[in-house]
N, C-alpha and C. Protein backbone atom coordinates (compact mmCIF):
# COMPACT_ATOMS: atom_id res chain seq x y z
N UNK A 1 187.46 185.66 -107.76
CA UNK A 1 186.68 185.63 -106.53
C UNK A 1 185.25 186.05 -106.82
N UNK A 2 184.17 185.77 -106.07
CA UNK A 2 183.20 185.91 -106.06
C UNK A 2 182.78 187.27 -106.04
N UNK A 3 182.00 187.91 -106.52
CA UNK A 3 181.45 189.45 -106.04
C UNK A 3 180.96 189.37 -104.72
N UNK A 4 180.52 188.89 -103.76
CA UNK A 4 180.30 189.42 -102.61
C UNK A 4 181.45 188.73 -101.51
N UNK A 5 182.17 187.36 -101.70
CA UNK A 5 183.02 187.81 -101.17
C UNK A 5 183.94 189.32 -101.56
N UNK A 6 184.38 189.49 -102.31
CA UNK A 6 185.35 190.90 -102.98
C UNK A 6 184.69 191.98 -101.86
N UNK A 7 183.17 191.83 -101.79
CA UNK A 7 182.60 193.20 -101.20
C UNK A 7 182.83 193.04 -99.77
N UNK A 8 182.92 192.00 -99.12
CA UNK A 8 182.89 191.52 -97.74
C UNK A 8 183.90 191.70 -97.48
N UNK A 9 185.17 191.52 -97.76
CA UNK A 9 186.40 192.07 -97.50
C UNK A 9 186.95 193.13 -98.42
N UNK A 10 186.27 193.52 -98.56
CA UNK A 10 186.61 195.58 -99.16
C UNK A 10 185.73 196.01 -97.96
N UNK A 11 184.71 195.44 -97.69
CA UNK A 11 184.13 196.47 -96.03
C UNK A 11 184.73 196.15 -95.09
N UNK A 12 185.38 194.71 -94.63
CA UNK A 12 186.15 194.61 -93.58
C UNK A 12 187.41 195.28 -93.60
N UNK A 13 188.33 195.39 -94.78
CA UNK A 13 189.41 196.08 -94.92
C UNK A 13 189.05 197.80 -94.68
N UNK A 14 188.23 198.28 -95.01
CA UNK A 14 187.85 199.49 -94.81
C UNK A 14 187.32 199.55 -93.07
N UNK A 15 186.22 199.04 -92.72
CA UNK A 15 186.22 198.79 -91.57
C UNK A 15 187.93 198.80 -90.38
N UNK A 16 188.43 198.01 -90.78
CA UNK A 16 189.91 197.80 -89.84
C UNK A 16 190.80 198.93 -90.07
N UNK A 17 190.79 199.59 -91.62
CA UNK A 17 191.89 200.83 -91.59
C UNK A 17 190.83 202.00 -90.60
N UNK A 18 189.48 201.88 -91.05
CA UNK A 18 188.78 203.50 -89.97
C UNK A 18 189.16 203.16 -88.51
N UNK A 19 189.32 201.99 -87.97
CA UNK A 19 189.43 201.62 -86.75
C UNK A 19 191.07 201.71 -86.46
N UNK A 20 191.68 201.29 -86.82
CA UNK A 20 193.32 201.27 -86.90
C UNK A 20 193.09 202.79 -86.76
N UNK A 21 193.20 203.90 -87.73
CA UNK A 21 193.04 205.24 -87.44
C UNK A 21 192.88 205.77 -86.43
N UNK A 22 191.67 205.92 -86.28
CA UNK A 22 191.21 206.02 -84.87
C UNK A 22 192.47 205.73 -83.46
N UNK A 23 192.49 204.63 -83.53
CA UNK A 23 193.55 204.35 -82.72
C UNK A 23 194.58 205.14 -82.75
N UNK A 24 195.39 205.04 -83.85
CA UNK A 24 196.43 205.25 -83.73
C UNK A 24 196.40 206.87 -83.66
N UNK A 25 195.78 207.31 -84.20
CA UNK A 25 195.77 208.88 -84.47
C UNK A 25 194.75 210.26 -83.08
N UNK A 26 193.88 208.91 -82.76
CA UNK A 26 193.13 209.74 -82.07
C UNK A 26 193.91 209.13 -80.13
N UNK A 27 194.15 207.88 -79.93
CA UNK A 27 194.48 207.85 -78.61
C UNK A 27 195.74 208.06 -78.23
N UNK A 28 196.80 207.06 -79.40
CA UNK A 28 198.11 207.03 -79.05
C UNK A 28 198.86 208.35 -79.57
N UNK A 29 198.56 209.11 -80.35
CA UNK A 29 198.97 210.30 -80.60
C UNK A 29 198.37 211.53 -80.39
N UNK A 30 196.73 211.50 -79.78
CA UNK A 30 196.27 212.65 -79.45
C UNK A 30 195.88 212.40 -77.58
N UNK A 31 195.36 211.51 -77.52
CA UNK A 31 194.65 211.37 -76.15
C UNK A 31 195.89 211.03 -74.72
N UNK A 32 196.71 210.35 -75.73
CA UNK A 32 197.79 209.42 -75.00
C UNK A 32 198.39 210.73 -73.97
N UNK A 33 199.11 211.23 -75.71
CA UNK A 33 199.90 212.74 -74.51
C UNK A 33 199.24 213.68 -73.54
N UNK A 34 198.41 213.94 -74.33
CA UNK A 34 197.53 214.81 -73.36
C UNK A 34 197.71 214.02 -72.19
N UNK A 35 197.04 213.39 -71.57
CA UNK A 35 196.76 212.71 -70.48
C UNK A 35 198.56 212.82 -69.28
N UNK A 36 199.35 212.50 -70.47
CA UNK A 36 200.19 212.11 -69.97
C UNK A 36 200.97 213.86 -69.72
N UNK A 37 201.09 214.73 -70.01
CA UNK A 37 201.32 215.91 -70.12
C UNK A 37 200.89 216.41 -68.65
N UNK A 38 199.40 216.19 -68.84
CA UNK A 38 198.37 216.92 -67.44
C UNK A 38 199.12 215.96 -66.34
N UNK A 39 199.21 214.63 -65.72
CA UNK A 39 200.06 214.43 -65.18
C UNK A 39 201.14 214.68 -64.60
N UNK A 40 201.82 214.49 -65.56
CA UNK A 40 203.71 215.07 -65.42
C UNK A 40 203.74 216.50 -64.77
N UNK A 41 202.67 217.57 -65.47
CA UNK A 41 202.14 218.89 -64.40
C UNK A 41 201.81 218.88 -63.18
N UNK A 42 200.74 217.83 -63.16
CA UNK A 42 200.33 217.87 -61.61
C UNK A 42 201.47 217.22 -60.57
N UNK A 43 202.26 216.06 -60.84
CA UNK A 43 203.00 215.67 -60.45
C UNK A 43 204.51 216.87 -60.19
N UNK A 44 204.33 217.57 -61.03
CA UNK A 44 205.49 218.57 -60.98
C UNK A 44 206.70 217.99 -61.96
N UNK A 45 206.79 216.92 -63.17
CA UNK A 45 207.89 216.70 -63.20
C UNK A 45 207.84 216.72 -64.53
N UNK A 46 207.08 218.27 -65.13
CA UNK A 46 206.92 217.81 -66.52
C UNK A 46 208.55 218.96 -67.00
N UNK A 47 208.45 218.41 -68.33
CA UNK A 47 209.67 219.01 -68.97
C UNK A 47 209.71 219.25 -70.04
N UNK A 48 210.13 220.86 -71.21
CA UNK A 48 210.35 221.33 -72.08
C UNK A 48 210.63 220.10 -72.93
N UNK A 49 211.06 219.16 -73.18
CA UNK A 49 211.59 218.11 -73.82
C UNK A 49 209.57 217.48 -73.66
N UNK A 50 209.37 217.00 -72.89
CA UNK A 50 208.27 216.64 -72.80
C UNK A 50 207.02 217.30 -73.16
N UNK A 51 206.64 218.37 -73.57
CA UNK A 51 206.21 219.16 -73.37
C UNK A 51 205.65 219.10 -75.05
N UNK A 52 207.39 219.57 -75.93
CA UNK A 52 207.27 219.93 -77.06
C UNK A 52 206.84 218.61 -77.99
N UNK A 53 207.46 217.20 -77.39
CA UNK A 53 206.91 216.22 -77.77
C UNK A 53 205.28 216.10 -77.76
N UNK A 54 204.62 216.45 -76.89
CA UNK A 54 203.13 216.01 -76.58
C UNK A 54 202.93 217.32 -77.51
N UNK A 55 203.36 218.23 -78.06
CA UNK A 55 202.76 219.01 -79.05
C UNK A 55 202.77 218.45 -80.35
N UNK A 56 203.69 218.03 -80.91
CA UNK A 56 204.33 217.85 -81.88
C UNK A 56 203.34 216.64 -82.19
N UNK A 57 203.34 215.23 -81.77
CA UNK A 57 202.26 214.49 -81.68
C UNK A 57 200.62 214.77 -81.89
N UNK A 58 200.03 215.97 -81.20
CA UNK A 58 199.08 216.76 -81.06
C UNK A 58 198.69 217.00 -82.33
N UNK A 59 199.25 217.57 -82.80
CA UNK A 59 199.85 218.70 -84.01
C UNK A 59 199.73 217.56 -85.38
N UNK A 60 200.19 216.36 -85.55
CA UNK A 60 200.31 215.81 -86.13
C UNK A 60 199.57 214.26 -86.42
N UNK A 61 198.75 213.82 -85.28
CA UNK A 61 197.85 213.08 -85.04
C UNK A 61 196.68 213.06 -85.93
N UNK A 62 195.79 214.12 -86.59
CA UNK A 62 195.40 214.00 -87.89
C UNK A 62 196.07 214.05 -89.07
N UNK A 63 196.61 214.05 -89.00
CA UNK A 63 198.17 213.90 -90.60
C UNK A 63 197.54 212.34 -90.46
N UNK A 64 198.64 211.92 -89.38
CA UNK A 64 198.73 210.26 -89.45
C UNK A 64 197.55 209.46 -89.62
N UNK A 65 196.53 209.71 -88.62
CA UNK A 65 195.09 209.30 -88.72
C UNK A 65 194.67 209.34 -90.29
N UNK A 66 194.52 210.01 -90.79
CA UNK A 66 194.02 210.36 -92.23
C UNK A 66 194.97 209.54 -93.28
N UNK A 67 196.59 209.46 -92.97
CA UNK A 67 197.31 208.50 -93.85
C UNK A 67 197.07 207.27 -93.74
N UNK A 68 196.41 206.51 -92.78
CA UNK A 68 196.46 205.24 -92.03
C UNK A 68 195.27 204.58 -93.12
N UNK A 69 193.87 206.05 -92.94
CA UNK A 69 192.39 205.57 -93.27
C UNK A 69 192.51 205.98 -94.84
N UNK A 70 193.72 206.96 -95.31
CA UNK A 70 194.04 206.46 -96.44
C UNK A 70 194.49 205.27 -97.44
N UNK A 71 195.12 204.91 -96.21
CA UNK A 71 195.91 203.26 -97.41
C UNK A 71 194.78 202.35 -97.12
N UNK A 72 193.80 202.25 -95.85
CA UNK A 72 192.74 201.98 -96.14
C UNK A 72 191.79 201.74 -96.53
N UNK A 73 191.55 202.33 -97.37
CA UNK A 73 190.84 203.01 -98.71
C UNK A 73 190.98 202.40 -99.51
N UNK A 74 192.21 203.05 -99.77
CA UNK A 74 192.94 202.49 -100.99
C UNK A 74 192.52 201.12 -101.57
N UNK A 75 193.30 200.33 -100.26
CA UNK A 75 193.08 198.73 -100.12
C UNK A 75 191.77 198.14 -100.47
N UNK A 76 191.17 198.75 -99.58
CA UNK A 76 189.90 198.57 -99.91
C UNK A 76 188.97 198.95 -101.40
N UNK A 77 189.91 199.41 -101.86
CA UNK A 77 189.14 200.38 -103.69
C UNK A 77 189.91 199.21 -104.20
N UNK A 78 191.24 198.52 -104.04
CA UNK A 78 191.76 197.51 -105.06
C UNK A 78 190.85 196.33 -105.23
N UNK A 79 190.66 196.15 -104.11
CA UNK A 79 190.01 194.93 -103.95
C UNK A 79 188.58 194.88 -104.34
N UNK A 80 187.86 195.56 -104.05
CA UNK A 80 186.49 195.63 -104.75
C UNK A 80 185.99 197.02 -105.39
N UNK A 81 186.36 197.52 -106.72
CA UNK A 81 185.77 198.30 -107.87
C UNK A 81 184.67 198.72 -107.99
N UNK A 82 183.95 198.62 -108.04
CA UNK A 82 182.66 199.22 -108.73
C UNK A 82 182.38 199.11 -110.12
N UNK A 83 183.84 200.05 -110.63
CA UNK A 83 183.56 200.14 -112.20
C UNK A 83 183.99 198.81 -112.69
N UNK A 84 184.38 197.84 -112.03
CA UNK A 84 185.08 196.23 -112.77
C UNK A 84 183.91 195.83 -113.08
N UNK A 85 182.65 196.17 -113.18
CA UNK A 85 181.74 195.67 -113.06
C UNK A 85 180.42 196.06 -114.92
């Protein structure tokens, strides 16, 4: 392959894992519960079961985020080197 294609999709692949991250780590596992927690309170119908879940998620939402924008990376380091050069 060409050197700047290689570079154009090592930034798009990097690009899509920081964004995938994000997502997954910052709304559906940090923002999601929250939201949904404060709810279930105001509503009155929150529950110990519910509760410990929206922690646990909380708690663990940068783990995942960071593994996601890791293989990211990664992907993105196979595909275009530096030192191949």
């Amino acid at each position: 392959m060409d050197r700047n294609i290689r570079m154009a999709l090592s930034v798009a692949i990097y690009i899509l894992g920081l964004a995938v991250s994000v997502y997954v780590g910052g709304w559906i596992m940090l923002l999601k519960p929250v939201k949904e927690t404060i709810a279930a309170y105001t509503l009155g119908t929150l529950t110990l079961t519910q509760l410990l879940i929206s922690v646990i998620k909380c708690i663990s939402s940068m783990t995942v985020s960071g593994l996601i924008w890791c293989i990211g990376y990664i992907a993105s380091n196979h595909i275009f080197d530096s030192r191949d050069e």
